[in-house]
Protein backbone atom coordinates (compact mmCIF):
# COMPACT_ATOMS: atom_id res chain seq x y z
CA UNK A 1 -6.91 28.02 42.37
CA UNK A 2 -6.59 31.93 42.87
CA UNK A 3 -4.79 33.04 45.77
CA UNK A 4 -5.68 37.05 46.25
CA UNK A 5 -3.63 39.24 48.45
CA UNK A 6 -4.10 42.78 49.87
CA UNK A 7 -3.78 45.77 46.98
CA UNK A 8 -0.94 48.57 46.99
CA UNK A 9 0.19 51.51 44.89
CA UNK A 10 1.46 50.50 41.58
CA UNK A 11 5.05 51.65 41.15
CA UNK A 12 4.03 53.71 37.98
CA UNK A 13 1.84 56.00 40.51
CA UNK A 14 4.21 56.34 43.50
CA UNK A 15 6.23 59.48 42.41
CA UNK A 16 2.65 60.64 41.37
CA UNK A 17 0.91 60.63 44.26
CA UNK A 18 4.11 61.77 46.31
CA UNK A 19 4.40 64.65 44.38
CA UNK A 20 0.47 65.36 44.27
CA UNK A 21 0.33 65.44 47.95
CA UNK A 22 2.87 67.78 48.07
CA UNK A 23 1.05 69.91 45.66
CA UNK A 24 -2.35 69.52 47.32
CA UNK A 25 -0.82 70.63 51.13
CA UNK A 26 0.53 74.14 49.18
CA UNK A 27 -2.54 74.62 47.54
CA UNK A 28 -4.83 74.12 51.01
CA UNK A 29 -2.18 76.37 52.91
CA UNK A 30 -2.77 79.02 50.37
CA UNK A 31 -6.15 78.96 50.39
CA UNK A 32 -6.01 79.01 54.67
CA UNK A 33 -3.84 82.15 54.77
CA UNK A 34 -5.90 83.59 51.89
CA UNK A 35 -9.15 82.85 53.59
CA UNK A 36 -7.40 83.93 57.41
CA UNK A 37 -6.22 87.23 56.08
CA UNK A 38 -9.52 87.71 54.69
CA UNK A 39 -11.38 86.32 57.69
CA UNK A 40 -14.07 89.16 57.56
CA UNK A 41 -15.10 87.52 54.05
CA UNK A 42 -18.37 86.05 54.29
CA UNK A 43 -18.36 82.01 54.54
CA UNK A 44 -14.26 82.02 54.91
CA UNK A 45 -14.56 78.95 56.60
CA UNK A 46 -17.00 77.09 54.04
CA UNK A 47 -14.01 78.36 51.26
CA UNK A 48 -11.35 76.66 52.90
CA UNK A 49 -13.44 73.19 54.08
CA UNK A 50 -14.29 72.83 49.64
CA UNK A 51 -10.82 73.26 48.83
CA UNK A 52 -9.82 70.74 51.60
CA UNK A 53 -12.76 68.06 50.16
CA UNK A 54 -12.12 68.84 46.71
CA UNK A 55 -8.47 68.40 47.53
CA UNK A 56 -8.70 65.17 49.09
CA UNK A 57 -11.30 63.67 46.72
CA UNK A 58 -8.70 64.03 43.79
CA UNK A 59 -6.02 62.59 45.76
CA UNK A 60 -8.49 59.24 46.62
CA UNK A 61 -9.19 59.26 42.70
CA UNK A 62 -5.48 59.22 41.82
CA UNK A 63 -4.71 57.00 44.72
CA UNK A 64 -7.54 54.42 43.46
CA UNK A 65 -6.16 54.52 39.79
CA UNK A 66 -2.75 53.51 40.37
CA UNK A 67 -4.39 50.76 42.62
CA UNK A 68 -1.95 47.38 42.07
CA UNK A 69 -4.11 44.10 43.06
CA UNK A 70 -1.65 41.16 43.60
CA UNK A 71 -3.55 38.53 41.92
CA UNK A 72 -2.01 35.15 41.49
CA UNK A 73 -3.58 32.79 39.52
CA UNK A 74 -2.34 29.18 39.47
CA UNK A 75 -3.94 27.05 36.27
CA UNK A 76 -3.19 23.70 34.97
CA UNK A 77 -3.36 24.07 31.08
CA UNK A 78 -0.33 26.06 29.42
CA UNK A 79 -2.28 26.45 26.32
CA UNK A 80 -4.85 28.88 28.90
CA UNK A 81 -5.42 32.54 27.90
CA UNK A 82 -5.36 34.85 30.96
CA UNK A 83 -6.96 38.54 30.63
CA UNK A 84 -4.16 41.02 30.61
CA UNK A 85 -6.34 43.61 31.65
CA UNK A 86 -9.55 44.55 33.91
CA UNK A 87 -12.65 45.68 31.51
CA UNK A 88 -14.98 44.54 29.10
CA UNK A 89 -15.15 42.60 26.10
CA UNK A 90 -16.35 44.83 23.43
CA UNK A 91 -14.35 42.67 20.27
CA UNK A 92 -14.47 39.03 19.44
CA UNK A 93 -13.70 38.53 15.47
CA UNK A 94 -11.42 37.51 13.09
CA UNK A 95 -9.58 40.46 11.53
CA UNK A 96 -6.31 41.02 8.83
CA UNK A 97 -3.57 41.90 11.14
CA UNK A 98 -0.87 43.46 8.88
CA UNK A 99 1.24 45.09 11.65
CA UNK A 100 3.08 41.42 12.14
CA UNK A 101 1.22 38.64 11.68
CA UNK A 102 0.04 39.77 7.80
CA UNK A 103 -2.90 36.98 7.92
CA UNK A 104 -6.22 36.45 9.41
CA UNK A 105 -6.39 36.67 13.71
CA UNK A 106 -8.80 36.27 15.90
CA UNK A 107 -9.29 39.73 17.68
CA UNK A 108 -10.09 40.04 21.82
CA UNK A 109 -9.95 43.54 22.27
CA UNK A 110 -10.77 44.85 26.05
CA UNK A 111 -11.56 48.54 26.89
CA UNK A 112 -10.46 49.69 30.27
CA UNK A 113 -12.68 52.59 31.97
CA UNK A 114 -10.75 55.60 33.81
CA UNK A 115 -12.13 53.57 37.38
CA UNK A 116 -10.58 49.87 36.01
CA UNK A 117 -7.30 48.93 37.26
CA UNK A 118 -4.94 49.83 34.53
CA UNK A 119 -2.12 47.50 35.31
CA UNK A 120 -1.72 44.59 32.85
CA UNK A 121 -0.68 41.34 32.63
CA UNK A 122 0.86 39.09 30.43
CA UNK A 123 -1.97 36.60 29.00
CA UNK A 124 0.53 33.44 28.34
CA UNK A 125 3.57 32.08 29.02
CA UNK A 126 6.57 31.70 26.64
CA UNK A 127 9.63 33.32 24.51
CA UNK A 128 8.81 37.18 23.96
CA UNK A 129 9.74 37.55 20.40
CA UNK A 130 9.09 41.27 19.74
CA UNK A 131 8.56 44.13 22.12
CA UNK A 132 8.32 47.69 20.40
CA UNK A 133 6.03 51.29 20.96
CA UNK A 134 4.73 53.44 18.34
CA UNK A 135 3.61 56.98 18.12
CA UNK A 136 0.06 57.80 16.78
CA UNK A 137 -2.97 59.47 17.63
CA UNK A 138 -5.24 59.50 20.92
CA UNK A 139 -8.55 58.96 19.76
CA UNK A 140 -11.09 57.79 21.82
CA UNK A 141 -10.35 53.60 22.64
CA UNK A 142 -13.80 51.75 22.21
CA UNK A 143 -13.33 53.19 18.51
CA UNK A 144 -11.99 50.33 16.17
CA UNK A 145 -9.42 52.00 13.86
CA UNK A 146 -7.75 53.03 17.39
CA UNK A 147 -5.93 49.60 17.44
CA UNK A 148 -3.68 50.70 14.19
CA UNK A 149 -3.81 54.43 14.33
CA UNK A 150 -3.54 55.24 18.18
CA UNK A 151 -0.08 55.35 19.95
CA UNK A 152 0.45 51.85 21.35
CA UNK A 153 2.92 48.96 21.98
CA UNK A 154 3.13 45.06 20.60
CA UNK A 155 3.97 42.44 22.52
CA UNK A 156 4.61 38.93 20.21
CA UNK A 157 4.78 36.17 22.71
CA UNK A 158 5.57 32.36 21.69
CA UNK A 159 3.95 29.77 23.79
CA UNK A 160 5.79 26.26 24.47
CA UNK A 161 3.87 24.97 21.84
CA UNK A 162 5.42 27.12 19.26
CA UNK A 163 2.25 29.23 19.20
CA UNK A 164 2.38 33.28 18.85
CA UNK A 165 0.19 35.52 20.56
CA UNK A 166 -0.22 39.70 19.91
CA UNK A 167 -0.65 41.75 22.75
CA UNK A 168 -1.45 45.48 21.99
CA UNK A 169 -1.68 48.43 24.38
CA UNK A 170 -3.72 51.47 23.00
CA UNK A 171 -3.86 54.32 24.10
CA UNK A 172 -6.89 56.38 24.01
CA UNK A 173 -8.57 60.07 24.01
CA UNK A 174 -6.96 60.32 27.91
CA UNK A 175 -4.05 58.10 28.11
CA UNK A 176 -0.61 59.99 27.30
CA UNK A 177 1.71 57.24 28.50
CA UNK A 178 1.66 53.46 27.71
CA UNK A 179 4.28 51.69 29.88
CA UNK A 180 5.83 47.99 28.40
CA UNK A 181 8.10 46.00 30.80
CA UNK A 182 8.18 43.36 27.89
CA UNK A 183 11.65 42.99 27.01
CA UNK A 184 12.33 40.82 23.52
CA UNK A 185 14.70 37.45 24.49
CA UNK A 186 13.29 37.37 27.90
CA UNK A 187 10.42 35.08 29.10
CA UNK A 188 6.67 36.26 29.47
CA UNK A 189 5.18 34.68 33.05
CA UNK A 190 2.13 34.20 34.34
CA UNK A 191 1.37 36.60 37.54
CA UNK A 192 3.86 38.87 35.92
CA UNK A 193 3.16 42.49 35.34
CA UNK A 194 3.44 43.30 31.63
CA UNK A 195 3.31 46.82 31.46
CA UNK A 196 0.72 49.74 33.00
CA UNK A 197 -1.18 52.09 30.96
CA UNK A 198 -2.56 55.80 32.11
CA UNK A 199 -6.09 56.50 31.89
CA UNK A 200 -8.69 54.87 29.10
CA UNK A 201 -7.44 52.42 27.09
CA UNK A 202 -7.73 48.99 25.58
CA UNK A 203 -5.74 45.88 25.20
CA UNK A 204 -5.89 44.31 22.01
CA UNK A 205 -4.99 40.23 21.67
CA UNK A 206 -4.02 38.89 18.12
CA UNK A 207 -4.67 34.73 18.84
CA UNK A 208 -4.94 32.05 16.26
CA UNK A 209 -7.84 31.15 14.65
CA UNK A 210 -8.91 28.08 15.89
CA UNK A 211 -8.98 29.49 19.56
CA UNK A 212 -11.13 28.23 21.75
CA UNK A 213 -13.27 31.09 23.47
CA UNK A 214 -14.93 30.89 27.21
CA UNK A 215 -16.00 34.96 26.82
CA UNK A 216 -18.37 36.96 24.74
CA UNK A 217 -18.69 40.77 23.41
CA UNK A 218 -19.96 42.62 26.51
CA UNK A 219 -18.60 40.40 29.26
CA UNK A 220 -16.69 41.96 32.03
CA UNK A 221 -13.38 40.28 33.01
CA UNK A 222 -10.26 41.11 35.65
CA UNK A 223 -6.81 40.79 34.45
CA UNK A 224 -4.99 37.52 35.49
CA UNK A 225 -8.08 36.20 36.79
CA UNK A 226 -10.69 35.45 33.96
CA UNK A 227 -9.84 32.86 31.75
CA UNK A 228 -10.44 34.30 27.78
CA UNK A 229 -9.86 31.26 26.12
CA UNK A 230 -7.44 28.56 25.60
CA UNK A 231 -5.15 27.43 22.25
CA UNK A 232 -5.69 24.54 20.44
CA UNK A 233 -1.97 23.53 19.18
């Protein structure tokens, strides 16, 4: 049963936002002693109300991206995939995956819009065996090479049935920063935060073969809420 409770900042947006209000109160107090010392300008006042809307619309964007939903999802079946990320479906096939793995997976990729919440979650519970980043390119995310040429981190969980799972973070054409809490030795959760990405992006699952899917290409899902799929040990 999902318990939901109310949404706050994520901490990977705090400083952000502090310092962007900071930044947007200089910028409107310019702009009012520019426009007051040049109050015989025509339409001073009209100047100074778009700089305080355009002001405060970018601060509601930035405030709505690093939006942190506290979902908590309570299932029954350990062998349950969880989406780590709010977006859509847009791969479902099997693929070589020669980064770890070096053998056939079955891919889940999900892209995540600027306006989806960009925290993620870890999809299963177990041993996290590997946890590293690497540096690449920032092409755009929906494209496919992106998953292997894009910067990005992997995530290699084990389930309690001795199963591994790949979790990838890309980066994309506007994301500069993919953040991994994943630490290897330590123990992936469910309801646990796995790691926050900035701006459009994907998240890339590497599952076994024989995985059972509940989703299709196209679907929309929200991160430890919609069930992907579950393992068949």
């Amino acid at each position: 049963m999902k318990k939901l409770k109310r949404p706050h900042i994520h901490r990977e947006g705090r400083n952000i936002i502090i310092g962007l209000v900071l930044l947007l109160f200089v910028t409107n107090v310019l702009v009012f002693l520019g426009v007051h010392y040049w109050h015989n300008t025509p339409y001073w006042s009209v100047i100074f109300a778009i700089s305080l809307i355009i002001t405060a619309a970018l601060l509601v964007f930035v405030t709505y991206f690093f939006r942190s939903p506290v979902r908590v999802l309570e299932v029954d079946d350990p062998d349950f995939i969880i989406a780590p990320a709010d977006g859509r479906v847009v791969v479902i096939e099997p693929v070589q995956e020669h980064e770890y793995f070096h053998e056939e997976r079955l891919q889940v990729s999900i892209f995540m819009s600027p306006f989806n919440v960009h925290a993620n979650w870890y999809p299963v519970e177990g041993n996290i065996l590997v946890s590293e980043h690497q540096k690449g390119r920032h092409q755009g995310a929906w494209l496919p090479k992106s998953s292997s040429e894009n910067e990005r981190s992997l995530v290699v969980i084990e389930t309690p049935s001795k199963l591994q799972v790949a979790v990838r973070q890309v980066a994309g054409a506007m994301a500069r920063r993919i953040v991994t809490y994943a630490k290897a030795g330590k123990m992936a959760q469910r309801n646990q935060h796995m790691g926050f990405i900035k701006l459009g992006s994907r998240v890339d699952l590497y599952l076994p073969k024989n995985t059972e899917m509940f989703v299709a290409v196209g679907e929309a899902v929200r991160g430890n809420e919609t069930i992907l799929g579950r393992l068949n040990p």
